[in-house]
Structures are given as structure tokens and as C-alpha cells.
N, C-alpha and C. Protein backbone atom coordinates (compact mmCIF):
# COMPACT_ATOMS: atom_id res chain seq x y z
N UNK A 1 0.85 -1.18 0.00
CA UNK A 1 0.00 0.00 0.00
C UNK A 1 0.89 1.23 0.00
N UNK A 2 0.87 1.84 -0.90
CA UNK A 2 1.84 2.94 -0.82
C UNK A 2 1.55 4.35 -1.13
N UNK A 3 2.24 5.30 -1.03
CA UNK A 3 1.39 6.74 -0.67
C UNK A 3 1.08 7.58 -1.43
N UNK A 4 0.20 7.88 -2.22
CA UNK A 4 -0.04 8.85 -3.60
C UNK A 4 -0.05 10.35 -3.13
N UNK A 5 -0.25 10.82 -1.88
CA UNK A 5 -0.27 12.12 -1.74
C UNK A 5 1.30 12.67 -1.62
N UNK A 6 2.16 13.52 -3.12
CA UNK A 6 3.10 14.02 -2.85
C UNK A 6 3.51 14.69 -1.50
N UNK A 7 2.50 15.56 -0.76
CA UNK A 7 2.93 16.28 0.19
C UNK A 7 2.96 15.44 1.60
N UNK A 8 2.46 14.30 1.50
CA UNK A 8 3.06 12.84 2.34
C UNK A 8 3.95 13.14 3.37
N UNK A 9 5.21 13.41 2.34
CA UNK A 9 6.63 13.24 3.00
C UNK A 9 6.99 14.17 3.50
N UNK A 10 6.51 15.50 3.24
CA UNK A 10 6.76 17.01 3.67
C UNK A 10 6.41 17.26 5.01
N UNK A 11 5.94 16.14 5.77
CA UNK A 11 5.05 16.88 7.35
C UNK A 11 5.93 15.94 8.49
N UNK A 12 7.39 15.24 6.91
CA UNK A 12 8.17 14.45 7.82
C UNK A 12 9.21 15.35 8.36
N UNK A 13 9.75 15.11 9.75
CA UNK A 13 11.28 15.62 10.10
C UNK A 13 12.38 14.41 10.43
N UNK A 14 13.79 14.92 9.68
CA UNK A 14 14.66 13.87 10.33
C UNK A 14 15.67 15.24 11.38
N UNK A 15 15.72 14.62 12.54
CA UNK A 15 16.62 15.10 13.72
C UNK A 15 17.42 14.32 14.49
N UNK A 16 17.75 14.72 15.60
CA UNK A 16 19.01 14.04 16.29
C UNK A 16 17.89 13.36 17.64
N UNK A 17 18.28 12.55 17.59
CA UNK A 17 17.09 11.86 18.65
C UNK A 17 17.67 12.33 20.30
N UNK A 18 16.97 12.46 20.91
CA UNK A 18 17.04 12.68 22.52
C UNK A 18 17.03 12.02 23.91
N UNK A 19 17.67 11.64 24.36
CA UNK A 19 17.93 10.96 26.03
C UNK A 19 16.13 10.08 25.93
N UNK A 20 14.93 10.76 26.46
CA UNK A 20 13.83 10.89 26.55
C UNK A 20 13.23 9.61 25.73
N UNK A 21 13.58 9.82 24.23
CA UNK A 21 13.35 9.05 23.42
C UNK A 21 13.90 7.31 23.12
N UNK A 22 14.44 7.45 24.21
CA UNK A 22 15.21 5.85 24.04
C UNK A 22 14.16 4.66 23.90
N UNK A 23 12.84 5.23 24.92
CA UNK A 23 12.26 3.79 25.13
C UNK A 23 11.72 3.55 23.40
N UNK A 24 11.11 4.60 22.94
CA UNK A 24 10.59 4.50 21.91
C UNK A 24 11.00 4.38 20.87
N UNK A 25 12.60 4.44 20.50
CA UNK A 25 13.37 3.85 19.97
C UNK A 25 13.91 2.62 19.81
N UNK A 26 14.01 1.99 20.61
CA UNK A 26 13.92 0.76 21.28
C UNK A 26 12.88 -0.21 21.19
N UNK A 27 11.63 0.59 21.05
CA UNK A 27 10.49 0.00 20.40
C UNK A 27 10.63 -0.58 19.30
N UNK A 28 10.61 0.06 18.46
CA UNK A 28 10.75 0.43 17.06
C UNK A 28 12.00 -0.04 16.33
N UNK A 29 13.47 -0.38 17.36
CA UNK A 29 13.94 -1.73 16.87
C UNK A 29 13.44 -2.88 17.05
N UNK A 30 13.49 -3.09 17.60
CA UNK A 30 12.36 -4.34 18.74
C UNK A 30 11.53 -5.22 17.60
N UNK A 31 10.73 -4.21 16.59
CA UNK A 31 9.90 -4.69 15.92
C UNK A 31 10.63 -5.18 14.95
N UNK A 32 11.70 -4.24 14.15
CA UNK A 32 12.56 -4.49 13.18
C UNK A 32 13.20 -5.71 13.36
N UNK A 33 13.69 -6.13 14.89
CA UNK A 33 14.38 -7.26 14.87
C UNK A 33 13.60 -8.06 14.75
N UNK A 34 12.57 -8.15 14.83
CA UNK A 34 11.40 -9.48 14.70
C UNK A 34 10.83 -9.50 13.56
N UNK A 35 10.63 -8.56 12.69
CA UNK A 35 10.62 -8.54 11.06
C UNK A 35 11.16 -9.14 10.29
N UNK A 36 12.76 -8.66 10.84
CA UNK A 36 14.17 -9.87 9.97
C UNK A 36 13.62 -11.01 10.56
N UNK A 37 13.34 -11.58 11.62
CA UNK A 37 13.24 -12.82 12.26
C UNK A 37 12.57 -13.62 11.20
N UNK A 38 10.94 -13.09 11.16
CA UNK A 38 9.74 -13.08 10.36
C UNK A 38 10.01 -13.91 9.07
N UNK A 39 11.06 -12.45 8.70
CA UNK A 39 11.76 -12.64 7.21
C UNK A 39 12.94 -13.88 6.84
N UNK A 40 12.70 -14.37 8.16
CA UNK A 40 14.18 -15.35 7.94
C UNK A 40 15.57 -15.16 7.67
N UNK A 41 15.77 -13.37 8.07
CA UNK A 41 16.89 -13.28 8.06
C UNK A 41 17.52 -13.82 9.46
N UNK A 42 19.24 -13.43 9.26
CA UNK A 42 19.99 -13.66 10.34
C UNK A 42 20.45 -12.53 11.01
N UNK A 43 20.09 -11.41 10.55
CA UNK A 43 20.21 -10.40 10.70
C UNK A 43 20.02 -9.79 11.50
N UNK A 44 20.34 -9.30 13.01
CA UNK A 44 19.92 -8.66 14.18
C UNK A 44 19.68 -9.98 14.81
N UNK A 45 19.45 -11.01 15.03
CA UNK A 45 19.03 -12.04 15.66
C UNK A 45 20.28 -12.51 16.65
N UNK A 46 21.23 -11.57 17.16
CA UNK A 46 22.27 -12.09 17.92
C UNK A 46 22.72 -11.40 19.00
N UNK A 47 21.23 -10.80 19.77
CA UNK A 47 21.37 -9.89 20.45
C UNK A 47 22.22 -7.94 20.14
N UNK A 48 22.13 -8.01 19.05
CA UNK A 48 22.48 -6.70 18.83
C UNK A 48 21.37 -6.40 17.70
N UNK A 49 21.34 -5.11 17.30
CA UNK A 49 21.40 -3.83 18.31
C UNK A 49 20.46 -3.95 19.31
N UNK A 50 20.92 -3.56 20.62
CA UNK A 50 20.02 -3.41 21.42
C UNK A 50 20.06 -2.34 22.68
N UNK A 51 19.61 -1.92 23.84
CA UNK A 51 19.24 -0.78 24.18
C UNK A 51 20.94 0.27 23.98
N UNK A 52 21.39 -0.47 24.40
CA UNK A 52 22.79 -0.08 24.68
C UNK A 52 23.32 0.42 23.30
N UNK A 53 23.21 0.32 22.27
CA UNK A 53 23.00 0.30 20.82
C UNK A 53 22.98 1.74 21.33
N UNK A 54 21.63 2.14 21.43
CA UNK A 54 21.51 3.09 21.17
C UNK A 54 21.89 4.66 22.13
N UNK A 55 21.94 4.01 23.16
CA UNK A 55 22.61 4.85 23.90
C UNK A 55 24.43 5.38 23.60
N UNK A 56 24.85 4.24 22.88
CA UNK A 56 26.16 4.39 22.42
C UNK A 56 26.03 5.60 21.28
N UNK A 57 25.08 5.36 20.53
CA UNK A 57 24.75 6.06 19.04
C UNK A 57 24.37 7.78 20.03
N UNK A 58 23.23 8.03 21.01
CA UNK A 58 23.51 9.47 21.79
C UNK A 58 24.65 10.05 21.61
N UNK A 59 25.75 8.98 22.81
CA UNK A 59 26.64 9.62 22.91
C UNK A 59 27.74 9.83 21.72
N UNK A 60 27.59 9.22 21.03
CA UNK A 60 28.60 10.02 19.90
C UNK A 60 27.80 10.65 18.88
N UNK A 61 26.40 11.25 19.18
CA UNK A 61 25.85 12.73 18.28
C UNK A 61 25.95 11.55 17.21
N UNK A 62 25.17 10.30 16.85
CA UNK A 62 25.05 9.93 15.71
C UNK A 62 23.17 9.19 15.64
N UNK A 63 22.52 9.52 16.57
CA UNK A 63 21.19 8.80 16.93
C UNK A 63 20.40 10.02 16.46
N UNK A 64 19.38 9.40 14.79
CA UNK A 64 18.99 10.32 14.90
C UNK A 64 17.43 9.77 14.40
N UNK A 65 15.87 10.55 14.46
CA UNK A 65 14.67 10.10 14.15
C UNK A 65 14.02 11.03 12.97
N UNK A 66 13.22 10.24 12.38
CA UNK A 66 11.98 10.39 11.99
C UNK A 66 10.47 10.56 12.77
N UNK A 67 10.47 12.08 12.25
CA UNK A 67 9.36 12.44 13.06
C UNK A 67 7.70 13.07 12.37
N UNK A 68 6.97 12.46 12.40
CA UNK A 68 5.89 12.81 11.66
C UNK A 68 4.98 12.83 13.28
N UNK A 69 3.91 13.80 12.94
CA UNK A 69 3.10 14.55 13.75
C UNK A 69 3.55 14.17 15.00
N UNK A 70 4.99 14.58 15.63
CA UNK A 70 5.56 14.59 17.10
C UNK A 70 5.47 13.21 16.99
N UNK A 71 5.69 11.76 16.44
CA UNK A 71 5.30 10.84 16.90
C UNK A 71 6.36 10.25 15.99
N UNK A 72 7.53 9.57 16.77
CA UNK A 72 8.96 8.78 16.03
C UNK A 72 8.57 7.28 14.95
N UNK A 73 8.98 7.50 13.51
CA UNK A 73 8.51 6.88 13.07
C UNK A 73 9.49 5.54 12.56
N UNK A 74 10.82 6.53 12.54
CA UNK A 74 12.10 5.86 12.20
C UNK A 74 13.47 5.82 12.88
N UNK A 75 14.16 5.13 12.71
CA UNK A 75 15.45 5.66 13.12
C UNK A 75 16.48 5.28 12.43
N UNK A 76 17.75 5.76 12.67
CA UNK A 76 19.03 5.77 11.94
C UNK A 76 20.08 5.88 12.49
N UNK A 77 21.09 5.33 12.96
CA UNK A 77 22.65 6.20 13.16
C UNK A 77 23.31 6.82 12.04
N UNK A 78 23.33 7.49 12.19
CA UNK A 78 23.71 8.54 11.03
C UNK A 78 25.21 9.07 11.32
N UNK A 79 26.52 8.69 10.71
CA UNK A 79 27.80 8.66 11.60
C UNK A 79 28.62 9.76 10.50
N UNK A 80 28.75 10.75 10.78
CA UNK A 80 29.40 11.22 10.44
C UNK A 80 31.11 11.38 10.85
N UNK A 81 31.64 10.12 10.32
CA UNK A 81 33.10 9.56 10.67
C UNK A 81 33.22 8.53 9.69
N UNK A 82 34.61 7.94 10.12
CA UNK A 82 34.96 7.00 9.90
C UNK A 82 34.74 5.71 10.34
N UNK A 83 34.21 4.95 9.66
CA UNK A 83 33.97 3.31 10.05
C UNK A 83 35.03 2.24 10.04
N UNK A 84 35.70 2.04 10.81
CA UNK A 84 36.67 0.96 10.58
C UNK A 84 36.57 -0.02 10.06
N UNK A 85 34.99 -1.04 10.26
CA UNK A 85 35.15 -2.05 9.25
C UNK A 85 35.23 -1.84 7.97
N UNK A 86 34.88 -0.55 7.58
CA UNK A 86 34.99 -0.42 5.84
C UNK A 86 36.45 0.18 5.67
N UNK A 87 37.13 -0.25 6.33
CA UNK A 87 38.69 0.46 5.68
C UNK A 87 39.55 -0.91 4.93
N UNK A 88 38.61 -2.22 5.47
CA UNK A 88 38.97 -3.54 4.76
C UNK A 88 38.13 -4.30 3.86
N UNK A 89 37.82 -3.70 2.80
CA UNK A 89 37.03 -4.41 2.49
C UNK A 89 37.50 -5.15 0.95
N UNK A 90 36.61 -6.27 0.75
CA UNK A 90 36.73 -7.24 -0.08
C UNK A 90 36.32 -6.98 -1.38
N UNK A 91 36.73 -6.15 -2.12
CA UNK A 91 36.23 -5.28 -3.15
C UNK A 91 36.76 -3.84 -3.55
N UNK A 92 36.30 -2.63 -3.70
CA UNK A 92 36.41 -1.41 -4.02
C UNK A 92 35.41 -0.40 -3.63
N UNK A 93 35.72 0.45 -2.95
CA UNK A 93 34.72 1.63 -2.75
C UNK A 93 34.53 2.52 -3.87
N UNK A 94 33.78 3.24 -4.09
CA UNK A 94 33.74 4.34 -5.61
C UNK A 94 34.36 5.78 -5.00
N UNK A 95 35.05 5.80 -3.45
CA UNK A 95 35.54 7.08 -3.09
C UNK A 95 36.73 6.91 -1.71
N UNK A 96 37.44 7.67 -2.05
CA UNK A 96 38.50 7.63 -0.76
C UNK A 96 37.97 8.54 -0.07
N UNK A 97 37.30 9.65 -0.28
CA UNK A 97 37.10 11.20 1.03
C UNK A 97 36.21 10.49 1.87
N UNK A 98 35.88 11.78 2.12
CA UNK A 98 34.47 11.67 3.55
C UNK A 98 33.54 11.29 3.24
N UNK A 99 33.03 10.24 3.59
CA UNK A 99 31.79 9.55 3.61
C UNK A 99 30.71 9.87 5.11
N UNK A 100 29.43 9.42 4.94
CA UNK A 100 28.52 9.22 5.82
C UNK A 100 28.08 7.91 6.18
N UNK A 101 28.34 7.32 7.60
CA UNK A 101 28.01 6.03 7.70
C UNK A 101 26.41 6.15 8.06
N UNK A 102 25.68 4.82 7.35
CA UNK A 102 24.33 5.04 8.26
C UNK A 102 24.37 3.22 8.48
N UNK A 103 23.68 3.17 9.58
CA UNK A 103 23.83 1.97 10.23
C UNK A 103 21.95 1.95 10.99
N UNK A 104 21.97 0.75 11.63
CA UNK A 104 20.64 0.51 12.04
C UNK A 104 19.62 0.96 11.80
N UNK A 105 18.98 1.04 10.09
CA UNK A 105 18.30 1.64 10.05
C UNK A 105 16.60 0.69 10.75
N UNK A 106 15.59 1.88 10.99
CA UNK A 106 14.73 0.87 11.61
C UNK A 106 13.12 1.58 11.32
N UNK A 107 11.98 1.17 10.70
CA UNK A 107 10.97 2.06 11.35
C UNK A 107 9.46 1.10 11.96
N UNK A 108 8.84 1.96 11.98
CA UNK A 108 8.09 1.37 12.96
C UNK A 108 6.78 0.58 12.04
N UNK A 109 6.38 -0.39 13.20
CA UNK A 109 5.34 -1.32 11.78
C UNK A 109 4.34 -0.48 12.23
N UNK A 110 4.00 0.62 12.56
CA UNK A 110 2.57 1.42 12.09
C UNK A 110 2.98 2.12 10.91
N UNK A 111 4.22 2.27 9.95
CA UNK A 111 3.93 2.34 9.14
C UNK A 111 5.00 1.68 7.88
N UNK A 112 4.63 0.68 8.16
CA UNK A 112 5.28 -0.62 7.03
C UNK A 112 4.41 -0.15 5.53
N UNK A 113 5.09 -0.11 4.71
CA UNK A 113 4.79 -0.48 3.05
C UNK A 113 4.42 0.78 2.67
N UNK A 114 5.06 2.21 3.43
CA UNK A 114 4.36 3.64 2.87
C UNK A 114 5.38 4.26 2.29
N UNK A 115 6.88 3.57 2.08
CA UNK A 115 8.19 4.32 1.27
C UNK A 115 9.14 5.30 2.63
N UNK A 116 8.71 4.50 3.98
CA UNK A 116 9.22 5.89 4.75
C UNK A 116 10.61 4.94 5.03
N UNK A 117 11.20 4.03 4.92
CA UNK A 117 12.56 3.64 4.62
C UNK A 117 13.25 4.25 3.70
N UNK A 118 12.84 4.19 2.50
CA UNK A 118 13.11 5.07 1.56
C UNK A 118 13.76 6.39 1.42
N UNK A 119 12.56 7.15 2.02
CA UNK A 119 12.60 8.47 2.19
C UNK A 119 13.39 8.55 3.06
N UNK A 120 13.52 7.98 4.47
CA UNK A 120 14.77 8.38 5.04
C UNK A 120 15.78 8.47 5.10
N UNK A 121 15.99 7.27 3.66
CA UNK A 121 17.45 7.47 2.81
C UNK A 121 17.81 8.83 2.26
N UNK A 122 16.67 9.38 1.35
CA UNK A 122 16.84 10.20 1.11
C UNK A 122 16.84 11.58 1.72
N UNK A 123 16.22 11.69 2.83
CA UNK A 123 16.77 12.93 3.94
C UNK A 123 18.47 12.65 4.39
N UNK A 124 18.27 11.27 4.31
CA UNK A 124 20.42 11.36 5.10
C UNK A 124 20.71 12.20 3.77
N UNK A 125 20.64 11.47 2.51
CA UNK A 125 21.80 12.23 1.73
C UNK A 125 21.63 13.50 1.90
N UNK A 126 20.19 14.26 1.67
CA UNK A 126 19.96 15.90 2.00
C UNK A 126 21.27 16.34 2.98
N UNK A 127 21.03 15.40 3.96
CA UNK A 127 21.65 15.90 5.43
C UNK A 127 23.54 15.68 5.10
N UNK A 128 23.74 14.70 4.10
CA UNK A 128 25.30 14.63 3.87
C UNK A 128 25.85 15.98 2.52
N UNK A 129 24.65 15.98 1.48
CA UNK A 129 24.91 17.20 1.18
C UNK A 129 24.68 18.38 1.99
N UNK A 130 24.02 18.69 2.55
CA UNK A 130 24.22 19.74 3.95
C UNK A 130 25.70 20.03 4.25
N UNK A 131 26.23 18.96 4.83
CA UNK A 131 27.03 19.01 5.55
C UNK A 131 28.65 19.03 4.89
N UNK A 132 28.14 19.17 3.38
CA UNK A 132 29.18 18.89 2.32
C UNK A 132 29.83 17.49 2.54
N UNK A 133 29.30 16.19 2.53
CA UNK A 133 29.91 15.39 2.67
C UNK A 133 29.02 14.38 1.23
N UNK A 134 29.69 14.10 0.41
CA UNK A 134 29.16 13.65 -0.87
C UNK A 134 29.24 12.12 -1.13
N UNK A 135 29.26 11.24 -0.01
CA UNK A 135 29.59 9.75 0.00
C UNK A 135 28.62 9.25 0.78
N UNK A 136 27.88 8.01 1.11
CA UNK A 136 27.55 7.55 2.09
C UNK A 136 27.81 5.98 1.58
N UNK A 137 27.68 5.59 2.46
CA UNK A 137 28.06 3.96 2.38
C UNK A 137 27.57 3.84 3.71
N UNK A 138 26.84 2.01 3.37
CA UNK A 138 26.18 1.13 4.35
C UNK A 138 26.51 -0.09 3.87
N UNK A 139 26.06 -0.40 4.90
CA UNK A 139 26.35 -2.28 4.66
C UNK A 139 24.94 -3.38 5.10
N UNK A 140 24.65 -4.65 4.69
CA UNK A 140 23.60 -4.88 5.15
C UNK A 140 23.72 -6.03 5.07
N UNK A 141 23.00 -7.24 5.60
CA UNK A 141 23.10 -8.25 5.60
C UNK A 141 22.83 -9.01 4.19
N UNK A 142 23.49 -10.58 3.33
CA UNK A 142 22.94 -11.06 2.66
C UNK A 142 21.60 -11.03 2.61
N UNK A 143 20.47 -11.35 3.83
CA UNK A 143 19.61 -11.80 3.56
C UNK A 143 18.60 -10.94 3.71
N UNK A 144 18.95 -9.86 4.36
CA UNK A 144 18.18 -8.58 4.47
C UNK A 144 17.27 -8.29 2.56
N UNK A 145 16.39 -8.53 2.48
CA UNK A 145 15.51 -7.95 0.87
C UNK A 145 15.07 -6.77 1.22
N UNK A 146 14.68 -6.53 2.55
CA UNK A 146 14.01 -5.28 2.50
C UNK A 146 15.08 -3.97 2.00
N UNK A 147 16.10 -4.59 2.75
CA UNK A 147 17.17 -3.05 2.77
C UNK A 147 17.73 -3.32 1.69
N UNK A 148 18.37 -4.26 0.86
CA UNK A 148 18.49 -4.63 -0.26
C UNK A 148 17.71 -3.82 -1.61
N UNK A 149 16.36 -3.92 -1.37
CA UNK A 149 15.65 -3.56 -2.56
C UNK A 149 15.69 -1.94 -2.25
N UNK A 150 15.65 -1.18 -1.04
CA UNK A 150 15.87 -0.19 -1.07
C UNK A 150 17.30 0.65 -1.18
N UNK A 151 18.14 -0.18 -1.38
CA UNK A 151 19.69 0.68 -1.72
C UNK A 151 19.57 0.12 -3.68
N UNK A 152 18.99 -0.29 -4.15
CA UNK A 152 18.72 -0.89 -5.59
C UNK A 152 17.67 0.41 -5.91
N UNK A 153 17.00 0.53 -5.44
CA UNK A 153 15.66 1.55 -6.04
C UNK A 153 16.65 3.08 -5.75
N UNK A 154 17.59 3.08 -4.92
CA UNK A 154 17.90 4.68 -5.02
C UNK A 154 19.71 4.72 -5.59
N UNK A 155 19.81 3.74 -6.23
CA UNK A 155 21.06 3.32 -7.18
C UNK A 155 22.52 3.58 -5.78
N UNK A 156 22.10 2.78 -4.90
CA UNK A 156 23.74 3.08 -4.20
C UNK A 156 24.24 1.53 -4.79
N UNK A 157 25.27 1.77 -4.82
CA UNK A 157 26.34 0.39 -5.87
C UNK A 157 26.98 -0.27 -5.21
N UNK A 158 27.33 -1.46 -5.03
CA UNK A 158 27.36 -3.00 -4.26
C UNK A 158 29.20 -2.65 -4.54
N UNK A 159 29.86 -2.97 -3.55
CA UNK A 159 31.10 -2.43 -3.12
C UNK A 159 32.38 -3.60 -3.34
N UNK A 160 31.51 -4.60 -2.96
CA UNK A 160 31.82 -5.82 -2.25
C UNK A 160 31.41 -5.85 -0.92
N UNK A 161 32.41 -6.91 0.31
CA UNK A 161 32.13 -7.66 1.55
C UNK A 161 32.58 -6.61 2.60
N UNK A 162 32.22 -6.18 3.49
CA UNK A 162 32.73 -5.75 5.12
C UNK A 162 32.68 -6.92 5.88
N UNK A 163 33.53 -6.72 7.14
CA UNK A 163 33.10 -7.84 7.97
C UNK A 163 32.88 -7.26 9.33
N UNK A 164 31.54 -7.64 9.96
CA UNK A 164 31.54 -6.85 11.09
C UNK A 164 31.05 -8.47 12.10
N UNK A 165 31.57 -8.00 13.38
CA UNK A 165 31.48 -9.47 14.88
C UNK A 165 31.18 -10.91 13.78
N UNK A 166 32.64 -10.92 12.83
CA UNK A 166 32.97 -12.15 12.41
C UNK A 166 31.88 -12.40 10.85
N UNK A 167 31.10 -11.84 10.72
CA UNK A 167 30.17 -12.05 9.30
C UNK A 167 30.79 -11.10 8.50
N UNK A 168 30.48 -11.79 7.04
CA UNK A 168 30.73 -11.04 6.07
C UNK A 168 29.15 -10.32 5.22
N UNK A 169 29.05 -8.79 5.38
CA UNK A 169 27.86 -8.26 5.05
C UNK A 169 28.50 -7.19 3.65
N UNK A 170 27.08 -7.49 2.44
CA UNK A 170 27.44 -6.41 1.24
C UNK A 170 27.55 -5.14 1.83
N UNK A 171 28.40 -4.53 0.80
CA UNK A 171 28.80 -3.37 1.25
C UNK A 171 28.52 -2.23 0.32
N UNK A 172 27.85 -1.53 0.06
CA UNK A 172 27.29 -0.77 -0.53
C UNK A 172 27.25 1.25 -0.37
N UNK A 173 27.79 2.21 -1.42
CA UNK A 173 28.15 3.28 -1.40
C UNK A 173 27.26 4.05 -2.84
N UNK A 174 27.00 4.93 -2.28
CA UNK A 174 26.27 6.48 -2.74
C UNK A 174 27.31 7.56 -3.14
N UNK A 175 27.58 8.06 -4.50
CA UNK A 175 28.31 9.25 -4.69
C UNK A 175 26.84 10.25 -4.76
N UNK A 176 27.01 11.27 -3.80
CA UNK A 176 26.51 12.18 -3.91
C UNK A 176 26.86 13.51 -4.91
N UNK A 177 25.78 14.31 -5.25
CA UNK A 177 25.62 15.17 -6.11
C UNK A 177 25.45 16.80 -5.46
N UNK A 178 26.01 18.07 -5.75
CA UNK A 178 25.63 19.47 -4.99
C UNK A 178 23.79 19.41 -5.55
N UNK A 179 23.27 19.95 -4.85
CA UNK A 179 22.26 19.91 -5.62
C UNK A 179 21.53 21.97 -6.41
């Protein structure tokens, strides 16, 4: 079911999430991890991410939400740094500069199948062109389809392998554009 009203996405905000907001963040992985479950991935099923996840993501200013009518719909670490597992990887990146890491992405099943994964891809890049940073790269599990079909629909390009707590996950990068 998906959303025909253009101005949809416009009443969305992406921000830096807040202390306050943990439980409901936490929610809203919670579900995600039981989705992959659902889905038969392996993906999150090994006790991570979990609360601590995100309290780590606070403190380094990388925890950030989706917010439609005051009410958190998504979330993201949004890392503006360097990722160490991608400094080895099994393949080629399309950039040596500054990149944007995004990691755990998650949203909530009140609103599954409306493009708001999507779209929150596309607010990070807004937010990496913002910040003049013209790269992003993620990584995701083999078996992950959901996140899969959404780095395919907004053309970020398959890298090769990262390896993160012993798995090997695709690795996938965005050249950004000024706009």
C-alpha cells in the first residue's frame, strides 16, 4: 500500500534523537528485529542492536529520528566519521574522502509499506549534502531484501564484503551530487 499524496513526506522531520526518546526507539527496533526474524533473516538475531546500541549512538551525536506529527517513526545512526570495518574491504569503494556512515536503520510497523525507509534514505543524503559530505556507504546483511531492494531503487552500488562481529555483510556506497 503505498502513498499517492506528494505532500506525504513534507510533514516528515529527520533530527538528532534525545535521552527521553530511548524507550521509543527501542520499540521500534524491537519490531525491526522481529521482522528480519519473520523474514528469515539472520540479521539482528544475535542480540544486537540493542538498548545499549543506542545509547552508544547518543553519545557520539550519531542517533537520529523520523518524526511525523511529534510521533517517532524511524530511526538511523547517522555517523558522520569514519567506520573501521569499511577500511577492509573485499572489493572497491567508488571514493577515498568523507563519507557518511548510516547503520541501524529501523521504522516502525505502524507504518510498514508507505516508502518511509526510503525516504529516510533520502533525507540522510539531503543531510550529507548539507554538511558537504558527498559519500555515504552502508552495509547490510545477505539476507536482508528489504534493505536490499531499497539501496537498488535509489542506485547506491554494491562495493563488495565488510566484515563486522565475524560475518561477512554487502557493502554498498552512494556518490553524492551538490544539488
Amino acid at each position: 500500500m503505498g502513498i499517492c499524496n506528494p505532500g506525504y513526506f513534507k510533514k516528515m522531520t529527520l533530527r538528532k534523537a534525545i535521552p527521553s526518546e530511548i524507550p521509543a526507539i527501542w520499540e521500534i527496533l524491537r519490531q525491526a528485529i522481529e521482522r528480519r526474524k519473520q523474514d528469515g533473516s539472520q540479521q539482528w538475531q544475535d542480540g544486537y542492536p540493542n538498548e545499549q546500541s543506542i545509547h552508544n549512538d547518543l553519545a557520539t551525536d550519531s542517533a537520529y529520528v523520523l518524526i511525523e506529527n511529534d510521533e517517532i517513526i524511524a530511526y538511523a545512526a547517522i555517523i558522520f566519521d569514519v567506520e573501521p570495518a569499511y577500511t577492509d574491504i573485499q572489493g572497491k569503494w567508488l571514493t577515498n574522502g568523507d563519507y557518511v556512515v548510516v547503520h541501524r536503520v529501523a521504522t516502525s510497523n505502524s507504518v510498514l509499506g508507505k516508502g518511509i525507509a526510503t525516504h529516510l534514505f533520502k533525507l540522510i543524503e539531503d543531510l550529507a549534502i548539507a554538511s558537504n559530505v558527498y559519500s555515504i556507504k552502508v552495509d547490510t546483511n545477505f539476507d536482508n531484501i528489504a534493505m536490499l531492494k531499497i539501496l537498488d531503487k535509489l542506485d547506491y552500488t554494491y562495493c563488495g564484503e565488510v566484515f563486522f562481529r565475524g560475518s561477512a555483510r554487502k557493502a554498498f556506497e552512494k556518490v553524492l551530487h551538490k544539488k
